[in-house]
Protein backbone atom coordinates (compact mmCIF):
# COMPACT_ATOMS: atom_id res chain seq x y z
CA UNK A 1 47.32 185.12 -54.26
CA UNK A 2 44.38 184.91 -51.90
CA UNK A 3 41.57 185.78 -55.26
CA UNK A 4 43.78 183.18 -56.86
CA UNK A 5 43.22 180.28 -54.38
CA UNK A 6 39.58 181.65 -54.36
CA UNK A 7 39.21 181.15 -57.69
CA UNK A 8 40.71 177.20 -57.89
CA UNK A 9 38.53 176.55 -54.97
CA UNK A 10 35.32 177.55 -56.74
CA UNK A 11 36.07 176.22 -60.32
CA UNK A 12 37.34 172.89 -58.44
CA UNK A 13 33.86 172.85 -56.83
CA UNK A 14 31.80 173.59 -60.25
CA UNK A 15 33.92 170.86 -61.48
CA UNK A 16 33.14 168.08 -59.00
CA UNK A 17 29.24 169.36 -59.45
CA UNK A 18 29.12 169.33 -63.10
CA UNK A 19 30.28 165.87 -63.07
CA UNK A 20 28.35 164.42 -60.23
CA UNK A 21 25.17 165.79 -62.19
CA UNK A 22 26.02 164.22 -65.32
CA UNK A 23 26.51 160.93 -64.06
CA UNK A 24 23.55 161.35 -61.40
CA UNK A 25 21.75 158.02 -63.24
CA UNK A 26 25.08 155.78 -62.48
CA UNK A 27 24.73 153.91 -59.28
CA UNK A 28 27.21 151.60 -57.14
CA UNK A 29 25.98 148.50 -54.16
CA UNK A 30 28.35 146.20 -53.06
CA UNK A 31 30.44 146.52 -55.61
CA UNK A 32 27.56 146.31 -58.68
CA UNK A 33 27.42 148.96 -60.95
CA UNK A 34 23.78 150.06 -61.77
CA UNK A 35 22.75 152.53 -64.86
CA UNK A 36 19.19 153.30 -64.67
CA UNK A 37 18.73 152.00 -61.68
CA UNK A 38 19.33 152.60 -57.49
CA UNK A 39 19.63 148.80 -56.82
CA UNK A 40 22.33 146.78 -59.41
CA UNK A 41 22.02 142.91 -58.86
CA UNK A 42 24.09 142.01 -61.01
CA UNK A 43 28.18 143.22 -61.18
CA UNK A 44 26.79 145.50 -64.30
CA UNK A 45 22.77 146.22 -64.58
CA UNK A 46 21.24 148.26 -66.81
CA UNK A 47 17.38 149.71 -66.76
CA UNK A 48 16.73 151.43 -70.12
CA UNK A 49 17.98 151.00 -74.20
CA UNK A 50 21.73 150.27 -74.93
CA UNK A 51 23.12 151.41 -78.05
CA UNK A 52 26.30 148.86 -79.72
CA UNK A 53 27.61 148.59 -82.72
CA UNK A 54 28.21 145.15 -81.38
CA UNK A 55 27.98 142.09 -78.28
CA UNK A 56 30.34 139.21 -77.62
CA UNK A 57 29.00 136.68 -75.60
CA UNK A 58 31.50 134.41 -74.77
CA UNK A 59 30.87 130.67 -74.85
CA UNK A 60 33.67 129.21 -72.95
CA UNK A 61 32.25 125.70 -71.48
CA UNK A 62 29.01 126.14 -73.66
CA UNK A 63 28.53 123.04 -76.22
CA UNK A 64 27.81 124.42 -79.82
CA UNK A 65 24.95 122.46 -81.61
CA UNK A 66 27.34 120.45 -83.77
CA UNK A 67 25.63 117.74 -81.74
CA UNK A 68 22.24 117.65 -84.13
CA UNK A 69 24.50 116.89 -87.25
CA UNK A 70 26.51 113.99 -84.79
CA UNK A 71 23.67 112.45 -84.04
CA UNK A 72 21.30 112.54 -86.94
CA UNK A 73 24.37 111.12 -89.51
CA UNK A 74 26.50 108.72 -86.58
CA UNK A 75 23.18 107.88 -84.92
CA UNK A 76 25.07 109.26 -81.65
CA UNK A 77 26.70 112.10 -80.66
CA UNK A 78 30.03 112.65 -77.88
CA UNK A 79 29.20 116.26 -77.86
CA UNK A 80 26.13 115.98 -76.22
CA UNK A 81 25.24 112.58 -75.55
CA UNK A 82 21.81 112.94 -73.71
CA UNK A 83 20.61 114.49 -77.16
CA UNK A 84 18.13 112.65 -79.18
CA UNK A 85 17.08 114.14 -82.53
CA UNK A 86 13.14 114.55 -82.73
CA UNK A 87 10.52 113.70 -85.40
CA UNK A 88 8.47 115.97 -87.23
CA UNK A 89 5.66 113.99 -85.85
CA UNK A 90 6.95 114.48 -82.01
CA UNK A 91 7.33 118.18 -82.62
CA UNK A 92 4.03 118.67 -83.80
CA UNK A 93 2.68 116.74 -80.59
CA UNK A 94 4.50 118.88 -78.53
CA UNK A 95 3.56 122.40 -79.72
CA UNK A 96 0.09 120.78 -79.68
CA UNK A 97 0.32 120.39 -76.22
CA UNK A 98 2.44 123.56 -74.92
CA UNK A 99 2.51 125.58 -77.76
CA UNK A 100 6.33 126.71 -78.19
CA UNK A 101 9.21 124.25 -79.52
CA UNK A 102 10.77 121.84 -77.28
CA UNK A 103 13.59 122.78 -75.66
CA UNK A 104 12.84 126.25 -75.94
CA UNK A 105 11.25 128.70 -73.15
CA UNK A 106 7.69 129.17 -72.48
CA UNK A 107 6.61 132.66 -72.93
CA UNK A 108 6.11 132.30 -69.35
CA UNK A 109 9.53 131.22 -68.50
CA UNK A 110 10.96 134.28 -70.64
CA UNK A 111 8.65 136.65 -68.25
CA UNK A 112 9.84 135.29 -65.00
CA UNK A 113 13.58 134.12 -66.22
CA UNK A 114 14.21 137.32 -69.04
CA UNK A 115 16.46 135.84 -71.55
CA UNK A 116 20.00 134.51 -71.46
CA UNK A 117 21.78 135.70 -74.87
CA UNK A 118 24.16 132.75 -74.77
CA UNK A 119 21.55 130.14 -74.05
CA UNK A 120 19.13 131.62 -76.22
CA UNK A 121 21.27 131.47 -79.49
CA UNK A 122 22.57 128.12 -78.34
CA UNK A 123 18.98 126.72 -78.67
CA UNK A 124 18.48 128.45 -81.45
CA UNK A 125 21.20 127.29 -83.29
CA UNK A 126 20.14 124.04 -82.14
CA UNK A 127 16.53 124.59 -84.33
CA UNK A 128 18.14 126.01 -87.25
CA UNK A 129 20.10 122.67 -87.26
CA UNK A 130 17.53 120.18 -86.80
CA UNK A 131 15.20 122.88 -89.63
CA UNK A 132 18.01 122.15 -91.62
CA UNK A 133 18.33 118.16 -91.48
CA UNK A 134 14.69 118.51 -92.40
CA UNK A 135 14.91 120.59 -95.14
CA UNK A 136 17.51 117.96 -96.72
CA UNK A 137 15.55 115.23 -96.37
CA UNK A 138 12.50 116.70 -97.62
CA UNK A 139 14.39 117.59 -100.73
CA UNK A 140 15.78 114.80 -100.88
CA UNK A 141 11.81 112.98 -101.02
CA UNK A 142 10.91 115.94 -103.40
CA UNK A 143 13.29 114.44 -105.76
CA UNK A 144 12.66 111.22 -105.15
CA UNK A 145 8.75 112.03 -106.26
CA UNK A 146 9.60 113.66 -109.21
CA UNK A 147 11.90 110.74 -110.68
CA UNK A 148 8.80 108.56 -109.63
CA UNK A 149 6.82 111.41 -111.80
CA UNK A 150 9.18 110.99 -114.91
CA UNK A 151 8.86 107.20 -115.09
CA UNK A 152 5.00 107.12 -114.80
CA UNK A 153 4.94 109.76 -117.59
CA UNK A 154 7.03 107.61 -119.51
């Protein structure tokens, strides 16, 4: 009975070691959980690669970019109503002067700020949709050049 109890004690032990060792890069402050790192500031922070198959960001009290199309076809929008669709013209003139889109992070800001996922594909989403508008109405003058073609040939 004694070798038994003996026995438990030291396999209970090896146990408790194995497992503290292989999770030795897991940390936990003030109720953070840190992997990869000794000092979590945020309630999960990770230092190092993660491998997903997939991320959902949620975007509960975000404002989706519907906005652009709003206000580019109503001449307003409700969703957003501080937004004011740009011209070509006033995009160039911006990246002229600080080289990156508007509304868009400086390199600089990325390096001091790192990158919110939400925000980031909220913008971007935002671009894609004004890229689009001016896609459209660049075909739409494309076409409009041609038919001008057509009668001149004629």
């Amino acid at each position: 009975m004694k070798n038994i109890l003996v026995l438990a004690i030291i396999l209970f032990s090896i146990t408790v070691t194995a497992q503290r060792n292989k999770l030795k890069n897991i940390t936990e402050k003030n109720g953070n959980i840190g992997i990869g790192t000794k000092f979590p500031d945020e309630l999960l922070t990770v230092k190092g690669k993660i491998h997903t198959q997939e991320v959902l960001v949620d975007l509960k009290g975000a404002v989706a970019p519907d906005y652009v199309f709003e206000n580019y076809y109503d001449g307003t929008s409700k969703l957003n109503t501080t937004y004011r669709f740009p011209s070509l013209s006033e995009i160039e003139n911006y990246i002229k002067e600080y080289h990156h889109l508007p509304g868009v992070p400086s390199a600089e800001e990325f390096e001091e700020n790192g990158l919110s996922l939400k925000k980031m594909n909220l913008i971007l989403l935002e671009k894609i949709e004004e890229l689009t508008l001016f896609t459209i109405q660049q075909q739409k003058d494309i076409d409009l050049l041609k038919e001008s073609l057509k009668e001149i040939d004629r």
